[in-house]
C-alpha atoms as a PDB file:
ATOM      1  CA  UNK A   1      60.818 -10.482 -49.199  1.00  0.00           C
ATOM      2  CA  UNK A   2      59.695  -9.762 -52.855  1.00  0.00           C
ATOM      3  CA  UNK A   3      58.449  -6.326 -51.902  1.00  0.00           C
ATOM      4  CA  UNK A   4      61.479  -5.221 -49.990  1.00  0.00           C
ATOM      5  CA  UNK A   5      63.965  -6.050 -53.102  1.00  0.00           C
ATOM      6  CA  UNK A   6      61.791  -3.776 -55.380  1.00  0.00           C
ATOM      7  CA  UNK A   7      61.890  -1.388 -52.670  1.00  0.00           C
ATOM      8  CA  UNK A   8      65.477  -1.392 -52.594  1.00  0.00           C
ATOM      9  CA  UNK A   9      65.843  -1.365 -56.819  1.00  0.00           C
ATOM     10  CA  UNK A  10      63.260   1.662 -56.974  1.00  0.00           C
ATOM     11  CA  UNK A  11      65.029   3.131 -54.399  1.00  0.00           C
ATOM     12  CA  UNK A  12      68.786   2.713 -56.485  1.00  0.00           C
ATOM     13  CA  UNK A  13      67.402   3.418 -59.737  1.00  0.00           C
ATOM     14  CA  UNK A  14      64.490   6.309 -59.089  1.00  0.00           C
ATOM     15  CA  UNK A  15      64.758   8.105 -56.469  1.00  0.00           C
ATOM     16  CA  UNK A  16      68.263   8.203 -55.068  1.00  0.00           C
ATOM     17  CA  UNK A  17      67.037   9.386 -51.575  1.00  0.00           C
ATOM     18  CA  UNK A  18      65.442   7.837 -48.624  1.00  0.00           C
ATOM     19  CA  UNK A  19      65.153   9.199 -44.976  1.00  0.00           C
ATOM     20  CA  UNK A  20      66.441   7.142 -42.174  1.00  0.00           C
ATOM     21  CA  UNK A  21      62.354   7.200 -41.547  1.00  0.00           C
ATOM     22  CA  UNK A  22      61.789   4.841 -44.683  1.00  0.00           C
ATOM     23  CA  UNK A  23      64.929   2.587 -43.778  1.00  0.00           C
ATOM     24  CA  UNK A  24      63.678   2.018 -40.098  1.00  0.00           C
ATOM     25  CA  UNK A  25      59.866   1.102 -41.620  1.00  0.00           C
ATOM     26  CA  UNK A  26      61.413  -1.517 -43.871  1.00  0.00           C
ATOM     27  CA  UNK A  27      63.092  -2.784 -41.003  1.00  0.00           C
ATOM     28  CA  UNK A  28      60.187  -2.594 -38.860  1.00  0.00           C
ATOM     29  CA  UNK A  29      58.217  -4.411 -41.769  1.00  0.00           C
ATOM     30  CA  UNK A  30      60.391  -7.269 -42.201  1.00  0.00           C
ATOM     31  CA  UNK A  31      60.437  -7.568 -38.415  1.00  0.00           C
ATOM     32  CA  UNK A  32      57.065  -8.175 -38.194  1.00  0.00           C
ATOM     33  CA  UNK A  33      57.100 -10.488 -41.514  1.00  0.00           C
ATOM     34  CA  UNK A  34      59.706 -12.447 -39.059  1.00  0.00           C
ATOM     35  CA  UNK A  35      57.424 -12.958 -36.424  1.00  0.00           C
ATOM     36  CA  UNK A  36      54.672 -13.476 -38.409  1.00  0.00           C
ATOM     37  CA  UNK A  37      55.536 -16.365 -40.424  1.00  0.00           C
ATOM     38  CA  UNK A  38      58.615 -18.286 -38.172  1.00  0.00           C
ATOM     39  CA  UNK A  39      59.538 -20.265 -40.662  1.00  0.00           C
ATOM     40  CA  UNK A  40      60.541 -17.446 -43.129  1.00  0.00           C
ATOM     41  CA  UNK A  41      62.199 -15.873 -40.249  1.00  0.00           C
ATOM     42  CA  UNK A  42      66.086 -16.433 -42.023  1.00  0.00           C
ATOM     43  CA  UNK A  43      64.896 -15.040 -44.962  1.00  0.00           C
ATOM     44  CA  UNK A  44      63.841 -11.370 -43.833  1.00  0.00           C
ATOM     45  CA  UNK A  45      66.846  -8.949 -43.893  1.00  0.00           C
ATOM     46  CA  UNK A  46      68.676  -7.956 -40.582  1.00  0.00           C
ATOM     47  CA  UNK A  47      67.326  -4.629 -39.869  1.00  0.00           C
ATOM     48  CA  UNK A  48      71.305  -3.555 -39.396  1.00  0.00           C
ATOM     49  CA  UNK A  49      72.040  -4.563 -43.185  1.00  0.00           C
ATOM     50  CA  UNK A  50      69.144  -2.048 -43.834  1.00  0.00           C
ATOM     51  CA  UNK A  51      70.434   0.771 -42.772  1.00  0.00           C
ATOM     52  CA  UNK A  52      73.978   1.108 -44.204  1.00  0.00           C
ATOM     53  CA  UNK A  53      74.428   4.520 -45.943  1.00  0.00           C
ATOM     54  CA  UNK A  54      72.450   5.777 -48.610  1.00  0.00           C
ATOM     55  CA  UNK A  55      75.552   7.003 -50.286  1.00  0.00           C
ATOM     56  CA  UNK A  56      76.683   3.957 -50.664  1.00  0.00           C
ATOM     57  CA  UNK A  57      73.844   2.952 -52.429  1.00  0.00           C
ATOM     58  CA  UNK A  58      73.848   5.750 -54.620  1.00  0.00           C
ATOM     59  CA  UNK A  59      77.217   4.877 -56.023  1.00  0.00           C
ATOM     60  CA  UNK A  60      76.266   1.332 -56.003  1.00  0.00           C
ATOM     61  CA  UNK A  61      73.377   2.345 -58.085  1.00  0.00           C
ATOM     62  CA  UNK A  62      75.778   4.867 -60.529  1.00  0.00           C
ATOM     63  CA  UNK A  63      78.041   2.191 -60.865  1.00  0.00           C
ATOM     64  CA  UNK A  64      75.548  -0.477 -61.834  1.00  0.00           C
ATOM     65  CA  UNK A  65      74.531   1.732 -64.746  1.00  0.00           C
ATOM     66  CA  UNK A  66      78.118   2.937 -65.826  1.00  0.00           C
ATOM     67  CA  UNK A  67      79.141  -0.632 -66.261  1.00  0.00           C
ATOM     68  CA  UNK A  68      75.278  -1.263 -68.027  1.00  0.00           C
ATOM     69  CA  UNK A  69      74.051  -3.837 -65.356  1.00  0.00           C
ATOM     70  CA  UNK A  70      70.856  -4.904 -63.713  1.00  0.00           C
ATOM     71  CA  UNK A  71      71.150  -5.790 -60.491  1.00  0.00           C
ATOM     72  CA  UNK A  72      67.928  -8.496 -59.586  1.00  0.00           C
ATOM     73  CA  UNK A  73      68.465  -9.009 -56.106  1.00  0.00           C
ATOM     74  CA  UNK A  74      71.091  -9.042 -53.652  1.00  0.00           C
ATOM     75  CA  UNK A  75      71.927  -9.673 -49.751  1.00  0.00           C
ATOM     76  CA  UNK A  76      75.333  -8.729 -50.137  1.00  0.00           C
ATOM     77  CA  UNK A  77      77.556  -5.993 -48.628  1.00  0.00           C
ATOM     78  CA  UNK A  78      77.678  -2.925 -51.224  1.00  0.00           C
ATOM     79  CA  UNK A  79      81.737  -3.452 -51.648  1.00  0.00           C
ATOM     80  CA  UNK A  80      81.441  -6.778 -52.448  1.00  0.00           C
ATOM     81  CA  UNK A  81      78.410  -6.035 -54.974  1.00  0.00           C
ATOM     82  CA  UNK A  82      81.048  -3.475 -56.551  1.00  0.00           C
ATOM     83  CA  UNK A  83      83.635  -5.770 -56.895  1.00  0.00           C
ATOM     84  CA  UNK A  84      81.351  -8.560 -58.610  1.00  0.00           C
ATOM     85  CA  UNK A  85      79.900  -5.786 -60.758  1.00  0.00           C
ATOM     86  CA  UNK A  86      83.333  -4.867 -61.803  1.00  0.00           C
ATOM     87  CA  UNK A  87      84.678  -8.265 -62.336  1.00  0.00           C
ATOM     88  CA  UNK A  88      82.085  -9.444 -64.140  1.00  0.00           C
ATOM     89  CA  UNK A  89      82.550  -6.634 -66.667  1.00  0.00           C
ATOM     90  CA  UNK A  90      86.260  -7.118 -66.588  1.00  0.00           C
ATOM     91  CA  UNK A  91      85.805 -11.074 -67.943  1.00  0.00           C
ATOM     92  CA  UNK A  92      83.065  -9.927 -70.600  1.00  0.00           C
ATOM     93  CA  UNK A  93      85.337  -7.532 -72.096  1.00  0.00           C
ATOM     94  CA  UNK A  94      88.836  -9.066 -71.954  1.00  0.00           C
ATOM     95  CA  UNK A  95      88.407 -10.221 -75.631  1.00  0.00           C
ATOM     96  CA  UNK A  96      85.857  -8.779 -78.142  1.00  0.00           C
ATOM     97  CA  UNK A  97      86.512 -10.873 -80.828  1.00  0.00           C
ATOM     98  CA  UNK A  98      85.375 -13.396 -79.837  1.00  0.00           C
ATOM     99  CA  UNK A  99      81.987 -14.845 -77.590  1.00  0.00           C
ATOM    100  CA  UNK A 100      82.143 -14.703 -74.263  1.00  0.00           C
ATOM    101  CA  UNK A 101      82.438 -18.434 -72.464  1.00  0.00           C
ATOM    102  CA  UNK A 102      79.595 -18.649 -69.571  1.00  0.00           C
ATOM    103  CA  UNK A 103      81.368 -21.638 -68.094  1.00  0.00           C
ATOM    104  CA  UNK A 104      84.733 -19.856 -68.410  1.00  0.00           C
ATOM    105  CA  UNK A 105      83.363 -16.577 -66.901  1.00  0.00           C
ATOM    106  CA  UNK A 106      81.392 -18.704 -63.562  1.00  0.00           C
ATOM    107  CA  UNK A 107      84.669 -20.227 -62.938  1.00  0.00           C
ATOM    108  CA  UNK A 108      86.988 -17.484 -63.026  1.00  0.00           C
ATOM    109  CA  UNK A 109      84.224 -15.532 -60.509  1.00  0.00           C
ATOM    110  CA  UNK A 110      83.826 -18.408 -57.992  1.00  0.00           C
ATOM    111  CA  UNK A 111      87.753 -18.473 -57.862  1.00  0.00           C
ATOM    112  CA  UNK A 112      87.904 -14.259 -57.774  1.00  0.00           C
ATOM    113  CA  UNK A 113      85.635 -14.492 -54.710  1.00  0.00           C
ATOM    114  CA  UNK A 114      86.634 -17.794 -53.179  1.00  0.00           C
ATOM    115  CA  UNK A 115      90.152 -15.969 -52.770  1.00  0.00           C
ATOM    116  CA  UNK A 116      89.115 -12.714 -51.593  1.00  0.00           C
ATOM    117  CA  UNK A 117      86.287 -13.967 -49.277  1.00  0.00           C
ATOM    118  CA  UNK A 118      86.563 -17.494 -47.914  1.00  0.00           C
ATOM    119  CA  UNK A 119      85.866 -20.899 -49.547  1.00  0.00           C
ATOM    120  CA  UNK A 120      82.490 -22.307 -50.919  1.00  0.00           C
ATOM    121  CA  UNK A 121      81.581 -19.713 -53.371  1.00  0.00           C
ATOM    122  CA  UNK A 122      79.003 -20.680 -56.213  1.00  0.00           C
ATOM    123  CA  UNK A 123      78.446 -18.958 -59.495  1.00  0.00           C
ATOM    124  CA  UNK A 124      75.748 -19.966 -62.200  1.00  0.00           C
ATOM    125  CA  UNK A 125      76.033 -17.852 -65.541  1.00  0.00           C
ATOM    126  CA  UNK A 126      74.307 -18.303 -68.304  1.00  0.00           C
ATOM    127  CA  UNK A 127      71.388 -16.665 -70.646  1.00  0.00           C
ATOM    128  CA  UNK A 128      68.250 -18.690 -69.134  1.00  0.00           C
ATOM    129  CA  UNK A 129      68.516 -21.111 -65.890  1.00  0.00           C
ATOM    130  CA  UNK A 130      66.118 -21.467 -62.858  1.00  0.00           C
ATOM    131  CA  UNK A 131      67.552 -21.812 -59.514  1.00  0.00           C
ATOM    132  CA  UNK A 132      66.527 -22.311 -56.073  1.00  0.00           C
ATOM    133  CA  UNK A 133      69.177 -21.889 -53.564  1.00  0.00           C
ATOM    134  CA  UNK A 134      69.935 -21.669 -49.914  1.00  0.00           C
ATOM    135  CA  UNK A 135      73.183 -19.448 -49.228  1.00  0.00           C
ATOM    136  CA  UNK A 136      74.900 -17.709 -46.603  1.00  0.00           C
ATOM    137  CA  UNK A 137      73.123 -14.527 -44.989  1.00  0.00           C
ATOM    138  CA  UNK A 138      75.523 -11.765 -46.705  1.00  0.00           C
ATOM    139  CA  UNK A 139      76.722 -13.886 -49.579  1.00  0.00           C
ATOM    140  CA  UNK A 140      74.178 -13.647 -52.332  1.00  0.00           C
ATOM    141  CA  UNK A 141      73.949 -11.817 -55.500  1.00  0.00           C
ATOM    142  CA  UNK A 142      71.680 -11.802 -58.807  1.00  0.00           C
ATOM    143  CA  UNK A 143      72.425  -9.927 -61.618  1.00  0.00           C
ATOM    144  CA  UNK A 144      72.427  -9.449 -65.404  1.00  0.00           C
ATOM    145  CA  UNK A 145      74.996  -7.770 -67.971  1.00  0.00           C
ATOM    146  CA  UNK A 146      75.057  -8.602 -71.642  1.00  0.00           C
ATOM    147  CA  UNK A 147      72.084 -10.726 -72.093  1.00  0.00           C
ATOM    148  CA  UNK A 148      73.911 -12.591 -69.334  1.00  0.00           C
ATOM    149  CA  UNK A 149      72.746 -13.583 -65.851  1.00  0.00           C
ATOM    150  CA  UNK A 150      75.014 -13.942 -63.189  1.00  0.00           C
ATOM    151  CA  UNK A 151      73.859 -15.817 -60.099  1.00  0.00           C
ATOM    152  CA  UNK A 152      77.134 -15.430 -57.443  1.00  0.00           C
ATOM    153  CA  UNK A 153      75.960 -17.194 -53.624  1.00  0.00           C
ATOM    154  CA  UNK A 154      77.921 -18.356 -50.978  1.00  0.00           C
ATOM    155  CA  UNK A 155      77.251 -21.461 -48.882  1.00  0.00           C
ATOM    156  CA  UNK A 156      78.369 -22.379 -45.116  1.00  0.00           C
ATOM    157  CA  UNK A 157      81.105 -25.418 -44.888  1.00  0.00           C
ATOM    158  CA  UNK A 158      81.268 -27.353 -41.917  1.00  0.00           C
ATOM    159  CA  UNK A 159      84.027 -29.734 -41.680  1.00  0.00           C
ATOM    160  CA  UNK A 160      83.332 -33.284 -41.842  1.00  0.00           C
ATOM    161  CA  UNK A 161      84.616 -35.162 -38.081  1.00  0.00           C
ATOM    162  CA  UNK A 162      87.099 -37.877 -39.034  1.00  0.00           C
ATOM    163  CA  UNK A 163      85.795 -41.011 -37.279  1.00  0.00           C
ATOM    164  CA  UNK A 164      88.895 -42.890 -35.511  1.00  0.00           C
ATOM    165  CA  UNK A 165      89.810 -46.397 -37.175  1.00  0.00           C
ATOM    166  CA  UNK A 166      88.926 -48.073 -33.708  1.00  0.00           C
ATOM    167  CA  UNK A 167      84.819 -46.379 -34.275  1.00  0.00           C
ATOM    168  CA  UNK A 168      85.081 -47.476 -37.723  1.00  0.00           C
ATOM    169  CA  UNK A 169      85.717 -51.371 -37.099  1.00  0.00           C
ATOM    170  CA  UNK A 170      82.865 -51.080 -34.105  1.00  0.00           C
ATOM    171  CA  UNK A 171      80.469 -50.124 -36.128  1.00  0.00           C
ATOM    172  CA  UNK A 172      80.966 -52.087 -38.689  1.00  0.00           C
ATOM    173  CA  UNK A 173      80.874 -55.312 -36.165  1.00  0.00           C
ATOM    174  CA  UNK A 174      77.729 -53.858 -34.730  1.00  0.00           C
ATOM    175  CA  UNK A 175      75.902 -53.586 -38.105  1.00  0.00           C
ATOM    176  CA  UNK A 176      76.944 -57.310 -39.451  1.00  0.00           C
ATOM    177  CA  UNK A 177      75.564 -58.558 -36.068  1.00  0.00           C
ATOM    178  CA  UNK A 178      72.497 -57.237 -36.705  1.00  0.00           C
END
């Protein structure tokens, strides 16, 4: 997984060009990384997310250094990267007088994407964390702009089953009896 995402970085920053060829051995290489180790199976890239157009990656890449970002790593669709990117910038530049507010800025992003894309959006920012963090496949994004890093993921909600009142009094007979 390491490999591929400074595949994909060299790829946006130096070269600007790769043949369908390249994209399908990726693909082929995380496949086998799948099968190889099953338990790392979620984390290797859908071979579909791999080949979306290089153009879009190219502007992905332009735009990353117009607004003077570093993207780290990402599993995220390229129009949603964009709009992160450009948000992000948006909040560290609404006032130059004064120091941008890492708490402020996380929760104005969370509440950017939890509106635009669904509920359970999570955003760390800050100038030195560690993290370890399981998100949604498509909903993950790592970056850093102004001595800032921005760590945007998404997690899966399930709704919690409401237990009827009649279950409730059962069970709670059934563990005093025991």
């Amino acid at each position: 997984m390491k490999s591929h995402t400074v595949k994909l970085l060299r790829f946006k920053y130096f070269s600007l060009s790769l043949s369908i060829s390249n994209m399908e051995a990726i693909a082929e290489e995380n496949r086998e990384e799948g099968l190889r180790y099953a338990s790392r199976r979620m984390l290797t890239a859908p071979a579909e997310r791999l080949q979306r157009a290089p153009s879009m990656e190219v502007k992905l890449a332009a735009i990353a250094v117009d607004l003077n970002v570093r993207l780290r790593s990402a599993d995220m669709p390229v129009v949603m990267q964009e709009r992160a990117l450009r948000y992000a910038r948006a909040l560290l530049d609404a006032d130059p007088k004064t120091r941008p507010n890492p708490t402020h800025i996380a929760l104005a992003l969370k509440k950017e994407f939890d509106g635009a894309f669904g509920l359970a959006w999570h955003c760390i920012v800050g100038k030195s964390f560690g993290s370890f963090v399981t998100h949604s496949s498509g909903g993950f994004l790592y970056f850093s702009m102004d001595k800032l890093s921005f760590l945007l993921f998404k997690t899966e909600v399930r709704p919690i089953p409401k237990i009827s009142p009649v279950l409730q009094v059962s069970s709670r007979r059934n563990s005093l009896q025991k």
